[in-house]
Structure formats: C-alpha cells, structure tokens
Protein backbone atom coordinates (compact mmCIF):
# COMPACT_ATOMS: atom_id res chain seq x y z
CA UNK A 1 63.36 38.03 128.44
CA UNK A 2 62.19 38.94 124.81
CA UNK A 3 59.96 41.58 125.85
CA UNK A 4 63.36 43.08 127.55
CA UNK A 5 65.81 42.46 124.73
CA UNK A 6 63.21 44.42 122.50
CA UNK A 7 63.24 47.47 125.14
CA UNK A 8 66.57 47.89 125.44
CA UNK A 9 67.30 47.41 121.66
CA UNK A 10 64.84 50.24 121.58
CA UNK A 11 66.20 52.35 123.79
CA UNK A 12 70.03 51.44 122.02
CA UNK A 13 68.24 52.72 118.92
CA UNK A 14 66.74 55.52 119.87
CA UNK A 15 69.72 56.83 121.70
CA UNK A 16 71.90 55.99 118.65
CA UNK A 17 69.29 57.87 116.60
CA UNK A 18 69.73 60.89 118.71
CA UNK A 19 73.16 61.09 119.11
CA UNK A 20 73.56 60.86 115.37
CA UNK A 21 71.30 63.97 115.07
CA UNK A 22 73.15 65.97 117.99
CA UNK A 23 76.48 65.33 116.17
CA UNK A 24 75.14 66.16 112.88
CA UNK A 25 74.01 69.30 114.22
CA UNK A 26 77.38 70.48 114.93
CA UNK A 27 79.52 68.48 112.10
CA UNK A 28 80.64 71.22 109.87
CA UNK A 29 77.65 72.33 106.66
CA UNK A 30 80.39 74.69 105.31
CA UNK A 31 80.18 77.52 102.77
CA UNK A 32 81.44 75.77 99.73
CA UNK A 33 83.90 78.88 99.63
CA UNK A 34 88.15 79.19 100.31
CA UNK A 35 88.12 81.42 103.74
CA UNK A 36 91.69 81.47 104.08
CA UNK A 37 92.59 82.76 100.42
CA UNK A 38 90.41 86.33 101.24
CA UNK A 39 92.34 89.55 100.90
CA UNK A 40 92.01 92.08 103.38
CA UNK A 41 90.35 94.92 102.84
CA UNK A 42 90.86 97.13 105.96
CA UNK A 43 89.01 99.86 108.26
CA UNK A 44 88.97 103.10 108.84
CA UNK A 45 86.64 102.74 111.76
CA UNK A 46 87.45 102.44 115.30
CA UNK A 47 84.78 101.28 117.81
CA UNK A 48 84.47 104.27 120.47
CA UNK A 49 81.89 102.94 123.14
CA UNK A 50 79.34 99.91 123.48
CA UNK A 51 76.34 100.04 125.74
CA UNK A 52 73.93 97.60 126.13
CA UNK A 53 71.98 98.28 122.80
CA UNK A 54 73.66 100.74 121.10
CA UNK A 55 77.35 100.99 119.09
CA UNK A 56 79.43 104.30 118.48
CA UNK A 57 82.20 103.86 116.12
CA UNK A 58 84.23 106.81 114.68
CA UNK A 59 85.72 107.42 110.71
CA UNK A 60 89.13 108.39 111.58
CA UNK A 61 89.40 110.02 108.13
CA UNK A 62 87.75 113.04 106.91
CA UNK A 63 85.34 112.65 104.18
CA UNK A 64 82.14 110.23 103.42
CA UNK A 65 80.93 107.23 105.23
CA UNK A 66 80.41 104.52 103.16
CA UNK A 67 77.69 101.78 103.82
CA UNK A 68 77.02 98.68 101.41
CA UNK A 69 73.97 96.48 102.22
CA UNK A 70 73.21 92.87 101.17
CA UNK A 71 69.89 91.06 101.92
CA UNK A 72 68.10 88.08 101.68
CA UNK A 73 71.37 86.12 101.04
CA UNK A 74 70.22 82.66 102.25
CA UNK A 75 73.26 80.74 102.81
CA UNK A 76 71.72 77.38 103.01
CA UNK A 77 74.49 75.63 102.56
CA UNK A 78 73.74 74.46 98.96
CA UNK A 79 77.45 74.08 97.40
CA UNK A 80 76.46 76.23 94.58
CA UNK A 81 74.20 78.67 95.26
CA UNK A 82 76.03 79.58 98.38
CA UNK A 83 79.42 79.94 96.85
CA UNK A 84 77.79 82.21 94.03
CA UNK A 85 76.28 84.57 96.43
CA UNK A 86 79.42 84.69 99.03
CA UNK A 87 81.79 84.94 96.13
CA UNK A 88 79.71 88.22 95.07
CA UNK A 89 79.47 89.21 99.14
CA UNK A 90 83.50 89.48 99.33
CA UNK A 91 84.08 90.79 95.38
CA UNK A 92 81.49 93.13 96.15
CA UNK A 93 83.08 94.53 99.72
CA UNK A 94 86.76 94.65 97.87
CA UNK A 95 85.51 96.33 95.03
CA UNK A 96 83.86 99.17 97.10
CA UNK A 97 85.74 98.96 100.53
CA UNK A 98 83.16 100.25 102.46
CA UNK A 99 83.52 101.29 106.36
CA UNK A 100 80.41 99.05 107.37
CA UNK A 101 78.12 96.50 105.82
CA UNK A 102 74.77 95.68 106.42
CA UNK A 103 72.67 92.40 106.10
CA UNK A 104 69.09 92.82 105.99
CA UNK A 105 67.81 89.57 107.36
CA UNK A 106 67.05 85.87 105.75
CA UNK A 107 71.08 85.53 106.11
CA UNK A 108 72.04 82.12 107.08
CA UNK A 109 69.23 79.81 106.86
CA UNK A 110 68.45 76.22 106.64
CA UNK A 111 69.22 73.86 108.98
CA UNK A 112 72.39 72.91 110.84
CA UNK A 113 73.44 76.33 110.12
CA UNK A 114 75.77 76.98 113.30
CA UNK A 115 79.12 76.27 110.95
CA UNK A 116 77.81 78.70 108.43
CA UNK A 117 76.75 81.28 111.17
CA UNK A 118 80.58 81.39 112.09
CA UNK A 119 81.98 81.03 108.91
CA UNK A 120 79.69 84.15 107.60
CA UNK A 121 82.05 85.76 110.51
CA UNK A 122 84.89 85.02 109.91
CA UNK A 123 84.75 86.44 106.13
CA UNK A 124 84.34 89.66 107.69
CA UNK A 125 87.11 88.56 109.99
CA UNK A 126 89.08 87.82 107.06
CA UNK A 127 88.05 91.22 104.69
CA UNK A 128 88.50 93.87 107.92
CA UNK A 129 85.23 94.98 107.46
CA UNK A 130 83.09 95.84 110.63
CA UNK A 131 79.70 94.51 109.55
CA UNK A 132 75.75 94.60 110.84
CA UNK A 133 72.24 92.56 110.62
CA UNK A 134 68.88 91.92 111.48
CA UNK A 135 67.34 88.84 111.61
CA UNK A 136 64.54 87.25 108.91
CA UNK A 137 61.77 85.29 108.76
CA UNK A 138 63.40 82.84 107.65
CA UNK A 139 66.23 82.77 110.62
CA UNK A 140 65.80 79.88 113.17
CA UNK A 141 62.16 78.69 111.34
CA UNK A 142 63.73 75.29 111.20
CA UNK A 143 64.14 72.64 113.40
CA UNK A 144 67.53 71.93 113.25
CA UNK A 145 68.75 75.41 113.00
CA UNK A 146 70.50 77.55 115.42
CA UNK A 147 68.21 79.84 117.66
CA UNK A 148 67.29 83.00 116.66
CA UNK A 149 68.99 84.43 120.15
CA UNK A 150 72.19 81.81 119.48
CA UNK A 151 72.58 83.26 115.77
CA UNK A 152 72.92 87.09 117.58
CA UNK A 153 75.71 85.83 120.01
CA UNK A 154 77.29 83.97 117.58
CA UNK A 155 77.71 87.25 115.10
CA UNK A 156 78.09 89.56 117.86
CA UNK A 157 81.04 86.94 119.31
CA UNK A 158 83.13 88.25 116.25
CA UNK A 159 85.59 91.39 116.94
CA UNK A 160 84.17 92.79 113.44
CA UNK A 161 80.41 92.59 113.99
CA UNK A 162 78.86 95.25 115.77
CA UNK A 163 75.32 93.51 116.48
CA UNK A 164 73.97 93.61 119.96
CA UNK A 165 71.08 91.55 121.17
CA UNK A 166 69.12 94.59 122.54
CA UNK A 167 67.94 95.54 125.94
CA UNK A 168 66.00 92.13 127.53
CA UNK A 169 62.55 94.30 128.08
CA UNK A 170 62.39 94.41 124.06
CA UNK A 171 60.92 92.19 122.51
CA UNK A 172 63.40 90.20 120.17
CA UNK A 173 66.83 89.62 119.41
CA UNK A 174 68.94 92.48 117.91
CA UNK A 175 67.17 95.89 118.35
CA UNK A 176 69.92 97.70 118.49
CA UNK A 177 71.60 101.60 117.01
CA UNK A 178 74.97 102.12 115.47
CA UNK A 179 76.22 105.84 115.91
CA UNK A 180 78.68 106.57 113.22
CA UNK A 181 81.07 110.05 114.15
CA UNK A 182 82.68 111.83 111.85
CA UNK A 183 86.67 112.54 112.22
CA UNK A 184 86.22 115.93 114.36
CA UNK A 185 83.34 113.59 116.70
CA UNK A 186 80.32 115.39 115.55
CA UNK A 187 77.33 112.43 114.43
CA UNK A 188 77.19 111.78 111.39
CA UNK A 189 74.34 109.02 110.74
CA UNK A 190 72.38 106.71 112.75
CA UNK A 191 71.27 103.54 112.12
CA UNK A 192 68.14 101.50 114.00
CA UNK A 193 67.84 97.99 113.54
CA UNK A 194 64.84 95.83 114.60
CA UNK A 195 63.66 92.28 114.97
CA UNK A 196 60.61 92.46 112.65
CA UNK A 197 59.96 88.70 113.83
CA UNK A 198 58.86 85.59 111.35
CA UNK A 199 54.75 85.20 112.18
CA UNK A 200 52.61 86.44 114.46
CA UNK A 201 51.69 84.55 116.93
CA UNK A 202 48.29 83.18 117.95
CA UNK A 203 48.13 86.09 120.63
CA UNK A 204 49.14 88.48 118.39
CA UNK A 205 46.60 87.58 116.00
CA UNK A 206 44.04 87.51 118.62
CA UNK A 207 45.28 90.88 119.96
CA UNK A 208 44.33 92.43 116.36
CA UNK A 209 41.41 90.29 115.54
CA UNK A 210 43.06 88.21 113.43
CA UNK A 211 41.37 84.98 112.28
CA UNK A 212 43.74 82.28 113.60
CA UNK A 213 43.22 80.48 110.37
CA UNK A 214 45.06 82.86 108.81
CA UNK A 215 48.67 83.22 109.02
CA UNK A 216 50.44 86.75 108.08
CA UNK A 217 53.62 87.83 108.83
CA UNK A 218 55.06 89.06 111.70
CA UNK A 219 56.66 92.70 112.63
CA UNK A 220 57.50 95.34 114.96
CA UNK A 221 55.96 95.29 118.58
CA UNK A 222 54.93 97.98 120.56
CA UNK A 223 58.38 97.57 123.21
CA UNK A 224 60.35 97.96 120.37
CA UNK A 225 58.70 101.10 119.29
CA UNK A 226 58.80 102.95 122.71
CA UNK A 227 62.70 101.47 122.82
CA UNK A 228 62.93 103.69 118.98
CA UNK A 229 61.65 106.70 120.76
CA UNK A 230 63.57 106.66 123.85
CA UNK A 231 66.86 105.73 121.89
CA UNK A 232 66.14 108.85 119.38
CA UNK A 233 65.92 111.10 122.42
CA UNK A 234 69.19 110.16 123.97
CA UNK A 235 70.61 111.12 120.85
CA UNK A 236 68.94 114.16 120.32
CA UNK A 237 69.92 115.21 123.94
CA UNK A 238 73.89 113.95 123.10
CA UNK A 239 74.42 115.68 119.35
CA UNK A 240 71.53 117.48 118.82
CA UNK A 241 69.19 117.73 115.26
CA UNK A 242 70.69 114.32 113.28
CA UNK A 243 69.78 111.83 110.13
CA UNK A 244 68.89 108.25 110.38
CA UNK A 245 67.89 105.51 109.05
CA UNK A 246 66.08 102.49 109.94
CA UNK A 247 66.50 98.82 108.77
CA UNK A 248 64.19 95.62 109.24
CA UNK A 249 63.71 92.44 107.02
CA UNK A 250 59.16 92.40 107.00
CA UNK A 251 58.01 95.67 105.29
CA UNK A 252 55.79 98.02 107.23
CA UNK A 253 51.75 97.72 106.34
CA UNK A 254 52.37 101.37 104.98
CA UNK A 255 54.66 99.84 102.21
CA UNK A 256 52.16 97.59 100.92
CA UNK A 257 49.34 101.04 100.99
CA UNK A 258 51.40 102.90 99.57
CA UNK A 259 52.62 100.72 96.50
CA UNK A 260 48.94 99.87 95.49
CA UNK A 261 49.03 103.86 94.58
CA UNK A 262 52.32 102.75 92.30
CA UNK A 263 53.81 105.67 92.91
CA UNK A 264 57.45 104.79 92.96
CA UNK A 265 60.06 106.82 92.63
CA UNK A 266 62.41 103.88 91.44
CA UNK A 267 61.96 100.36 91.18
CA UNK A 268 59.49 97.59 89.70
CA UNK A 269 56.73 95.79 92.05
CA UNK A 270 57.00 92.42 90.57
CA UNK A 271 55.25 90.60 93.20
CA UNK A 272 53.08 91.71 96.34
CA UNK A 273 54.18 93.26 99.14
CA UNK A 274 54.56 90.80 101.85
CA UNK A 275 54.27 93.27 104.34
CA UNK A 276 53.64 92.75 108.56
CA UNK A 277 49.69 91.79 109.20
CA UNK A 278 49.63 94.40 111.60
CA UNK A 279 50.63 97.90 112.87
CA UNK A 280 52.09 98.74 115.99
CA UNK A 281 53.29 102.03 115.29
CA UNK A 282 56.52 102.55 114.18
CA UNK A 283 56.09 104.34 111.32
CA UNK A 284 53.95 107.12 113.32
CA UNK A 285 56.74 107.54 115.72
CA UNK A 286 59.37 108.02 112.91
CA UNK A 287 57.29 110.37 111.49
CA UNK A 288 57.16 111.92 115.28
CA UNK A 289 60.76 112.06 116.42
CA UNK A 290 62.13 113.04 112.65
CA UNK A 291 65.30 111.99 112.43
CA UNK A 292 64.48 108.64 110.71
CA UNK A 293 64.17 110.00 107.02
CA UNK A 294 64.49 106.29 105.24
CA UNK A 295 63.46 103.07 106.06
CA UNK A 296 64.83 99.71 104.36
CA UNK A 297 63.51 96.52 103.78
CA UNK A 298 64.40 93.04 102.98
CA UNK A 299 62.04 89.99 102.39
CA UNK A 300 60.55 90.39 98.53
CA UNK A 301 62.90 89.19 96.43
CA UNK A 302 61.75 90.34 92.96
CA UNK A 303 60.45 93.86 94.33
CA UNK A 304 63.04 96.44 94.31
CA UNK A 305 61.12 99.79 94.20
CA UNK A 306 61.19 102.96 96.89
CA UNK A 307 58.44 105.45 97.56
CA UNK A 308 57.52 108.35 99.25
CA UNK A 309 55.27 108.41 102.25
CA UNK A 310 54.29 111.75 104.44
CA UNK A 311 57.79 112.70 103.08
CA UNK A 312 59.43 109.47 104.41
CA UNK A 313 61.23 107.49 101.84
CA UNK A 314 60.67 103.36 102.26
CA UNK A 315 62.74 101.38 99.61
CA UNK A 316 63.77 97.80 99.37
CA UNK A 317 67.42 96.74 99.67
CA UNK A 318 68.84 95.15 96.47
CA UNK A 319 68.47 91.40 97.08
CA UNK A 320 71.82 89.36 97.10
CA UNK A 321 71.30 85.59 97.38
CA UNK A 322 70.77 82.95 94.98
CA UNK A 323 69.77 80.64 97.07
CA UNK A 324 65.55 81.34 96.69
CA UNK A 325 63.11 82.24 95.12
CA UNK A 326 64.70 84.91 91.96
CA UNK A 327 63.40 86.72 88.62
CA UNK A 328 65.00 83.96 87.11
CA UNK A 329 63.32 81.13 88.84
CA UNK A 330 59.83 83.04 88.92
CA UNK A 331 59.96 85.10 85.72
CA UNK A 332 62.81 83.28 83.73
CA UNK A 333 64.62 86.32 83.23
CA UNK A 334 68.37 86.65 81.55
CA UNK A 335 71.13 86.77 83.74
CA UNK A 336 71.33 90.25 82.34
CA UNK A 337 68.38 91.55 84.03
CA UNK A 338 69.07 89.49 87.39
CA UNK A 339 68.67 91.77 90.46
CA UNK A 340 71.01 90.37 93.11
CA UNK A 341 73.22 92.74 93.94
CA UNK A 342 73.96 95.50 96.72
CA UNK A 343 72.53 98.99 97.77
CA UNK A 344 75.37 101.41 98.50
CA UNK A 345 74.94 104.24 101.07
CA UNK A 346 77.64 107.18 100.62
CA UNK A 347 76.70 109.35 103.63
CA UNK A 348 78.00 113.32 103.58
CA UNK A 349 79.43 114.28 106.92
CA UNK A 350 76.51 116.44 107.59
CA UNK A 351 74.69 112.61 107.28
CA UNK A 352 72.70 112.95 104.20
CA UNK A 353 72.82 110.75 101.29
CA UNK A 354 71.09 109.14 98.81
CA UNK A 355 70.93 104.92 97.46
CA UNK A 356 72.55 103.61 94.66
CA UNK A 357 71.36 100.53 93.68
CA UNK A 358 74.10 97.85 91.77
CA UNK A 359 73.30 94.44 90.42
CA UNK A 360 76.33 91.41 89.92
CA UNK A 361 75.36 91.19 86.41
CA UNK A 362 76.90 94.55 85.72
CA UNK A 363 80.77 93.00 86.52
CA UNK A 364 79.77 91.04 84.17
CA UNK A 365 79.75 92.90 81.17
C-alpha cells in the first residue's frame, strides 16, 4: 500500500511539475513596452503577388525606396534591456518612416519567447510598417523557446510581415526574396534572405572534416545555394539586368579572410569574425549570377566594418539590442560611442544605393 501511495504521489508530482512548465510556456513574458500607445506610421507599399518563397510588393509613389535594418536585437524579455532596445526599434521607424524594415537575426530570444514573438508583430501591426527577418543563432537554441519553424509562422501570421518559410526542399526556415517595384512596375531591388543556421551539425562537420570536438558555427547549405541561383534566374528572365542584395545573420568564411587583410572601407573590427566553419558556395555563385552586389551580416556585436571582395561589398548591419554582449559591457565604452543603432538603405529607382550607418546615441545629443 506504501509502495503505491509513493507511485502515485510521484506520478501527481510529476504531472503537476509538467503542467506547470506547459502553462508557463505560454503565460505571457511580455515586452516591458505600451503596444497600444504606438502611433502609426503608414505605407506606401502594397503587396502585389506571393508565391511560395518569394514576395513582390510595389511603391505606389514615385521616388526612393527606403529600407532600415535592425539586428541582433535580443528581446529576451529582460524588463529593461528589452524596453530600451524596442523603444529605439519604434522611435527609430517614426523618425525615418521607411517602406520596409529588416531584422537580421538573434531577434527574439530566450526562452518562453512565443508572447514576445507576437508582440514583436504586432508593433509593426501597430507602426504600418511591412517588415522582414532571418533567423539567428541564437533563435530556438533554448529549451523552452519557440521552434525555429514556429517563430517563421508566427511572423509570417502577421498582415505586415512579409517572411515566408521557403520552399520545403531547402534546407531551413525562411529562405525567401522580396521584389520591390517601382511606381511605373519596373524592379527596383531585390532582396535574398537565408537561414545561415546556429551550428553545424555532427554530419556537417564530418562532411568537411571537421574534428567533432570542435564546434564552429553554422551557415549556408548547398540547397540553399542552388535555390539563390535558380531564384536569380527567374528574375533575370521576368525584368531583366537588376541589383540585389543579400542578408543572413553568420558571416561568410570570406568575411573573416578578408578582414585579416584590414582593409575596410568603413568600420572597426573590435572582435573576431565569427564567421560559418565552412563554405558551401554562396559567395561564388553571387559572384556568378551578378546581381547580388552587397551582402549583410548580423551576429558580431562590436564589429561594424564593410569591405570589398572581388568587387562585392560585405558589411555588418549596425547592431540594435541591448540585451548582450555590447562595447559597453566588453570594452566599457561611453554611451557616446555605443553602436546600437540602425543601417538605412535609400535605394534609387534604378536600385542602387549606398548604407548609412546611425547609432541611438546620436538622438541623444
């Protein structure tokens, strides 16, 4: 009788236990930020046609595109850290009202981050502002986050965000174009967003005789790749000669060559590059199908230099969140000198354009 008392009290436990964690895992872990008060910004864009991996949406007025990135924002649902960097987010997308945003990975991390997912949402829900991503390294790493794959369908459940999963024979979750027309329907710019993964895998590492001891980062796959080069000639065959741009969170191994030379042609390297531990191409096919004439990272939070390589430019985003690792926490540099901030992409009709780079500390002076 004992020795069944103490089983089921067990089993009462462990089921209490459990259900404690399930409900935890979908109580609220809000942005400590006031949703409701946001101002609307508005759109110019209209959203033309949807396929499977791919977006076409159209300027209805003549003129510029403009494009704002933030990266690495890491809403981990500290109260105070998070509220700095979304307060700065929707500030930042008044101040310039762009006609898209992108977020360059490492955006809503932490656990129990399915309330923060939707609430990230429903800003741009809230602003009018059709927005983008790609995932991080840092997106579904822990164990009582959201799935990579949820975190896509939860963004791309939102009227506002254009991200798309990607065709299922690519590998990862949100490979995926956005075709931006001008007024009169001609293209303007593309952009080509891949998963670049968290770490490879004991296959991959084994595939590129990789000690399994060691543990580098992940990137782009081969699929993904071929899926860049078929997607390129669609377009080519649609509009012709065009510009692009690509955007992942893990640098390409040729960023980390490259910046050993220090030739930069803006920018500090305060830190290594933490670059993918292996290449499966992609840079060799951009330089290939030339259209793709910059490439944009995430990931290193206190390097925020560009270069030039075989005439293709590869820069990192500025870094937005206050939520990691900083120049302030690693170097203990004044707020001043602080890099979070935003990249701002002001595209010409004909689709050219060049980055300007802000930080948060200048509204502050």
């Amino acid at each position: 009788m004992k020795k069944s008392f103490k089983i089921i009290l067990c089993v009462l436990l462990v089921a209490v236990i459990a259900g404690g964690v399930i409900t935890y895992a979908f109580l609220p872990h809000p942005l400590n930020y006031n949703i409701k008060n946001i101002e609307s910004v508005g759109s110019n864009i209209e959203v033309i046609e949807k396929t499977t991996d791919s977006v076409t949406i159209k300027n209805n007025q003549k003129g510029n595109v403009k494009v704002i990135t933030f990266t690495d924002t890491h809403l981990d649902g500290k109260n105070k850290t998070s509220k700095v960097t979304v307060s700065h987010i929707v500030e930042n997308v008044q101040k310039e009202k762009p006609d898209l945003v992108i977020f360059g990975g490492d955006n809503v991390t932490s656990v129990f981050n399915r309330k923060r997912c939707n609430q990230l949402a429903q800003i741009f829900e809230k602003l009018g502002v059709y927005w983008a991503a790609v995932l991080g390294n840092h997106e579904g790493d822990s164990s009582g986050s959201v799935s990579r794959e949820e975190m896509v369908d939860i963004f791309s459940s939102y009227e506002h965000c254009l991200m798309l999963q990607g065709p299922e024979d690519v590998w990862g979750n949100g490979n995926y174009y956005i075709n931006i027309l001008n007024a009169d329907d001609s293209l303007c710019h593309t952009f080509y967003f891949f998963d670049s993964g968290s770490r490879m895998s004991s296959e991959m590492k084994a595939e590129y005789g990789i000690d399994e001891s060691e543990n580098p980062y992940d990137g782009v796959k081969e699929s993904q790749v071929e899926w860049y080069k078929e997607a390129v000639k669609a377009n080519k065959e649609k509009y012709g000669d065009f510009h692009s741009t690509a955007i992942l969170h893990i640098p390409l191994p040729q960023m980390e060559t490259e910046a050993e030379k220090g030739n930069f042609i803006r920018g500090e390297k305060r830190e290594g590059v933490c670059a993918s531990g292996f290449d499966a191409g992609l840079f060799d096919a951009i330089k290939e199908m030339g259209t793709t004439e910059k490439v944009f990272f995430g990931h290193d939070h206190v390097n925020d230099f560009a270069l030039m390589c075989d005439g293709i430019m590869l820069a990192y985003m500025e870094a937005s969140g206050y939520g990691s690792y900083t120049t302030y926490s690693k170097f203990g540099y004044e707020e001043k000198d602080w890099l979070q901030g935003w990249t701002v992409f002001d595209i010409a009709p004909e689709g050219t354009y060049e980055p300007y780079y802000h930080r948060n500390s200048e509204n502050m002076q």
